[in-house]
Protein backbone atom coordinates (compact mmCIF):
# COMPACT_ATOMS: atom_id res chain seq x y z
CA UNK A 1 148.68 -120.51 -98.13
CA UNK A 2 152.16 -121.01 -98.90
CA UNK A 3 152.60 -117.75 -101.16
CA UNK A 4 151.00 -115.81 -99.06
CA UNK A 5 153.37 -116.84 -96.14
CA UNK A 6 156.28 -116.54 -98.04
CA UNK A 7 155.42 -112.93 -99.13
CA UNK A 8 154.57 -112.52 -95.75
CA UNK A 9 158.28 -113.08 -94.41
CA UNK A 10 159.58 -111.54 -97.18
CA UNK A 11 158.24 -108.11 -96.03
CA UNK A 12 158.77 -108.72 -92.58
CA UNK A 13 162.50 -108.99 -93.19
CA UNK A 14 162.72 -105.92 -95.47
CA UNK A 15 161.07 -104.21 -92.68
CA UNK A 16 163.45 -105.71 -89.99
CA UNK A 17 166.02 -104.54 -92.54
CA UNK A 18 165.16 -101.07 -92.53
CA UNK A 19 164.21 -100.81 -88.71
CA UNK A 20 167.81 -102.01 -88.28
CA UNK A 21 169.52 -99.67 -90.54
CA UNK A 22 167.79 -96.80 -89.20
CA UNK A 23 168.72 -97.87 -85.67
CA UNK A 24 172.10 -98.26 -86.36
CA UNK A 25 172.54 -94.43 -87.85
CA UNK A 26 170.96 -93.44 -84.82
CA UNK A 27 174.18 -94.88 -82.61
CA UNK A 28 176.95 -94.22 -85.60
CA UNK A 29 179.24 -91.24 -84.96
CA UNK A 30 178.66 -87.82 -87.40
CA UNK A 31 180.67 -87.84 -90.15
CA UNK A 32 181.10 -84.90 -93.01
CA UNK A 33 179.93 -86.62 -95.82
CA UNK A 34 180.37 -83.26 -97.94
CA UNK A 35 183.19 -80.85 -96.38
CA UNK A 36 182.53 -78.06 -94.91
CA UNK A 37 178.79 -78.98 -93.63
CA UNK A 38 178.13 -78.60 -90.14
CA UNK A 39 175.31 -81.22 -89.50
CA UNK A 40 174.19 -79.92 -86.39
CA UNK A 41 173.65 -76.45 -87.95
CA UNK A 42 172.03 -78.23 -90.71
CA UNK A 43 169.40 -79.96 -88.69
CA UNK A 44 168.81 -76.50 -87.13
CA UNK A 45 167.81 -75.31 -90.74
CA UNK A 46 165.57 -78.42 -91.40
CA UNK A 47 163.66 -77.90 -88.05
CA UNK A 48 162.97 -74.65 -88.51
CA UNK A 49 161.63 -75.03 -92.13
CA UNK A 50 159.81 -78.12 -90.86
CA UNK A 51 157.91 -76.18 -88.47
CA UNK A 52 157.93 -72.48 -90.45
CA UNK A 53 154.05 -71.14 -91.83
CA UNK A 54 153.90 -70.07 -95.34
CA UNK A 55 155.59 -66.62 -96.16
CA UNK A 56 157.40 -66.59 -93.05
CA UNK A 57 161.78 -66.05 -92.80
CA UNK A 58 163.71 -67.57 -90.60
CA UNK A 59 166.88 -65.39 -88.65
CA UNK A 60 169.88 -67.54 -88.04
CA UNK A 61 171.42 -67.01 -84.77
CA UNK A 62 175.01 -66.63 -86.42
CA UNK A 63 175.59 -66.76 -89.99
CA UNK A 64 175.79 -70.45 -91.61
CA UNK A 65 177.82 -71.21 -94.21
CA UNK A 66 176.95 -72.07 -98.02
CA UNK A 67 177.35 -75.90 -97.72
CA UNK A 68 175.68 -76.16 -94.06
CA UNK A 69 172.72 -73.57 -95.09
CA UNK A 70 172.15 -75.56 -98.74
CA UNK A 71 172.55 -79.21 -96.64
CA UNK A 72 169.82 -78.14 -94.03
CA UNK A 73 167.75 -76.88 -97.15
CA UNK A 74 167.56 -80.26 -99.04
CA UNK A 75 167.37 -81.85 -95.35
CA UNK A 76 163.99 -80.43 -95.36
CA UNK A 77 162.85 -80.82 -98.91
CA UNK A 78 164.11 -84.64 -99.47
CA UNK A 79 161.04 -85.64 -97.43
CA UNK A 80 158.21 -86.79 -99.55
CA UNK A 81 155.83 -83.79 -98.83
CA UNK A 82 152.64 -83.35 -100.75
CA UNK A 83 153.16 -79.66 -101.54
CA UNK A 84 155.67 -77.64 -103.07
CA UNK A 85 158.20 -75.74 -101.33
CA UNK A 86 160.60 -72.36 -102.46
CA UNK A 87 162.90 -71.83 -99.96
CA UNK A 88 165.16 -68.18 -100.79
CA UNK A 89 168.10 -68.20 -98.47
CA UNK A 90 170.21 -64.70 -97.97
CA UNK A 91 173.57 -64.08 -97.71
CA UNK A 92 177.09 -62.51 -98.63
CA UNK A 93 180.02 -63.56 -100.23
CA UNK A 94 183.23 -63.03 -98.83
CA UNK A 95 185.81 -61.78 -101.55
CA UNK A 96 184.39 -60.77 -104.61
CA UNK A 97 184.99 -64.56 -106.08
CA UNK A 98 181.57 -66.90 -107.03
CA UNK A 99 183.78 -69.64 -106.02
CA UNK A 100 184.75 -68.23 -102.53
CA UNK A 101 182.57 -68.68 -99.03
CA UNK A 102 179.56 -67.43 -98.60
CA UNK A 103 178.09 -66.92 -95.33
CA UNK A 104 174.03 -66.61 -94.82
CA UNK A 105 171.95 -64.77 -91.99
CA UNK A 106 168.60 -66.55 -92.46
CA UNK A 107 165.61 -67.61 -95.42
CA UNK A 108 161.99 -67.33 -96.38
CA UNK A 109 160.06 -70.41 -97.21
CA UNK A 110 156.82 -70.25 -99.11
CA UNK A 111 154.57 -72.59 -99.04
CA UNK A 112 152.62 -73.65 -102.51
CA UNK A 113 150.76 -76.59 -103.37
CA UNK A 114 150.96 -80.00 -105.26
CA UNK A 115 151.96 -78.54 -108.46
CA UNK A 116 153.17 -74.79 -107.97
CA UNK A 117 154.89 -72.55 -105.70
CA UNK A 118 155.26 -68.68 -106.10
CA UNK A 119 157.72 -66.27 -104.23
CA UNK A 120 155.29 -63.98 -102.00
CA UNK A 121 156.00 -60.45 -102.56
CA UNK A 122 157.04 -60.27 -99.17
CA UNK A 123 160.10 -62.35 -100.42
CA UNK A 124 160.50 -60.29 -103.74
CA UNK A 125 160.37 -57.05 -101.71
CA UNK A 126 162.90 -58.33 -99.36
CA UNK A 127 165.03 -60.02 -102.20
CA UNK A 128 164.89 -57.37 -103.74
CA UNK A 129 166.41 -54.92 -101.05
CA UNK A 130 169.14 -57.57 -99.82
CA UNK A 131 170.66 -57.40 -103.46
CA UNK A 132 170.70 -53.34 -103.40
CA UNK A 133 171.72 -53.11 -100.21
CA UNK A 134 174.41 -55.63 -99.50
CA UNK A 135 177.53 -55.89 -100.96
CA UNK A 136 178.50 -58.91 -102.98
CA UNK A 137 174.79 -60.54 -101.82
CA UNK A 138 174.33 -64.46 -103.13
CA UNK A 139 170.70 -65.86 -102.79
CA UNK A 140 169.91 -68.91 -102.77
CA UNK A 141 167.06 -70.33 -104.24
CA UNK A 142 165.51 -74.12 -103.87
CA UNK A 143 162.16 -75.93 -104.74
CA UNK A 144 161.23 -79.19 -104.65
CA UNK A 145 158.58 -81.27 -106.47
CA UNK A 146 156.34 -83.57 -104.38
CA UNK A 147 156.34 -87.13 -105.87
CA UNK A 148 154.45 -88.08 -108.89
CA UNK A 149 154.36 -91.38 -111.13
CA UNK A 150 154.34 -89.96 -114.07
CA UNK A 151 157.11 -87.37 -113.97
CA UNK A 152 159.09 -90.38 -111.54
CA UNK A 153 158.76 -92.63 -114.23
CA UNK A 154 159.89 -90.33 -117.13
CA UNK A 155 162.66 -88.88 -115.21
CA UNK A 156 163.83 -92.46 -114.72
CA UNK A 157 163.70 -93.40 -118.65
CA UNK A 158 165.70 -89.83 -119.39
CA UNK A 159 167.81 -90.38 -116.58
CA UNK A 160 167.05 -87.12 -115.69
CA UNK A 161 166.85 -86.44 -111.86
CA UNK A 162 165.01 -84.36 -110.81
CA UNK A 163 163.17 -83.93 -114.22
CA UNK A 164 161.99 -80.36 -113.73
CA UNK A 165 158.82 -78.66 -114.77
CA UNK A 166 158.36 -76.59 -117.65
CA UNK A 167 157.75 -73.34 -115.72
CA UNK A 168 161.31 -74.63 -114.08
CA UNK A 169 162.58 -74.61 -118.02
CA UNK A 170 161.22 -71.14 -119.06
CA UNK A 171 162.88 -69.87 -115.59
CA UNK A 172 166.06 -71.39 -116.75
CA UNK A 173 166.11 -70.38 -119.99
């Protein structure tokens, strides 16, 4: 009975541990962890992804910048979902410099499932048109992988993280 107990408190006070930490963010003032994120516009992004059907975009109300549109992205994605998401995000540089702000009107998010996740031609289409149509256009493109042993465990050992899949390679390559 003893080792039982004791395992018993133990993960009662990790769980206190956590409860408390998450209470405690809840109270804590913002702060810009990465400059030039606005968190609120960030959570906006998140929300609306959270609650977006597949093949569907999402119109900002004003134009977000690079940081705040990629922060609300990976808001959304670092959940643990079961499915994979692609989330295209459209916008337009300002100055003809890769290194200068960019400023983005809305996304698309596609939804796939545990192991794969395909742009819709509705995306290509309109990906396809914001590139020959705006001037100095810069898309955006994220995915995420749901949560596997396996690949977890290997991308540990490599320290590789996240360790990508091989259709990610071939893309790459």
């Amino acid at each position: 009975m003893g080792p039982s107990n004791d395992l018993e408190t133990r993960i009662k006070g990790f769980l206190s541990e956590i409860v408390t930490s998450k209470a405690l963010t809840v109270f804590e003032p913002e702060t810009r962890v990465v400059p030039g994120v606005r968190i609120g516009q960030a959570r906006y992004i998140a929300t609306k992804l959270a609650i977006s059907p597949d093949d569907y975009f999402v119109k900002f109300p004003k134009r977000y910048g690079r940081h705040t549109t990629l922060a609300g992205v990976c808001m959304f994605l670092e959940k643990d979902h079961k499915k994979e998401f692609l989330v295209t995000a459209f916008g337009k540089r300002r100055g003809r410099s890769l290194r200068g702000p960019a400023q983005f009107d809305g996304l698309h998010v596609s939804h796939g499932n545990q192991h794969a996740v395909k742009f819709s031609e509705r995306s290509l289409h309109y990906l396809k048109e914001h590139v020959d149509k705006v001037r100095d256009a810069e898309v955006l493109i994220v995915h995420n992988h749901p949560r596997n042993f396996a690949s977890d465990l290997l991308s540990r050992l490599m320290d590789w993280s996240p360790l990508p899949s091989n259709t990610d390679r071939e893309t790459m390559y």
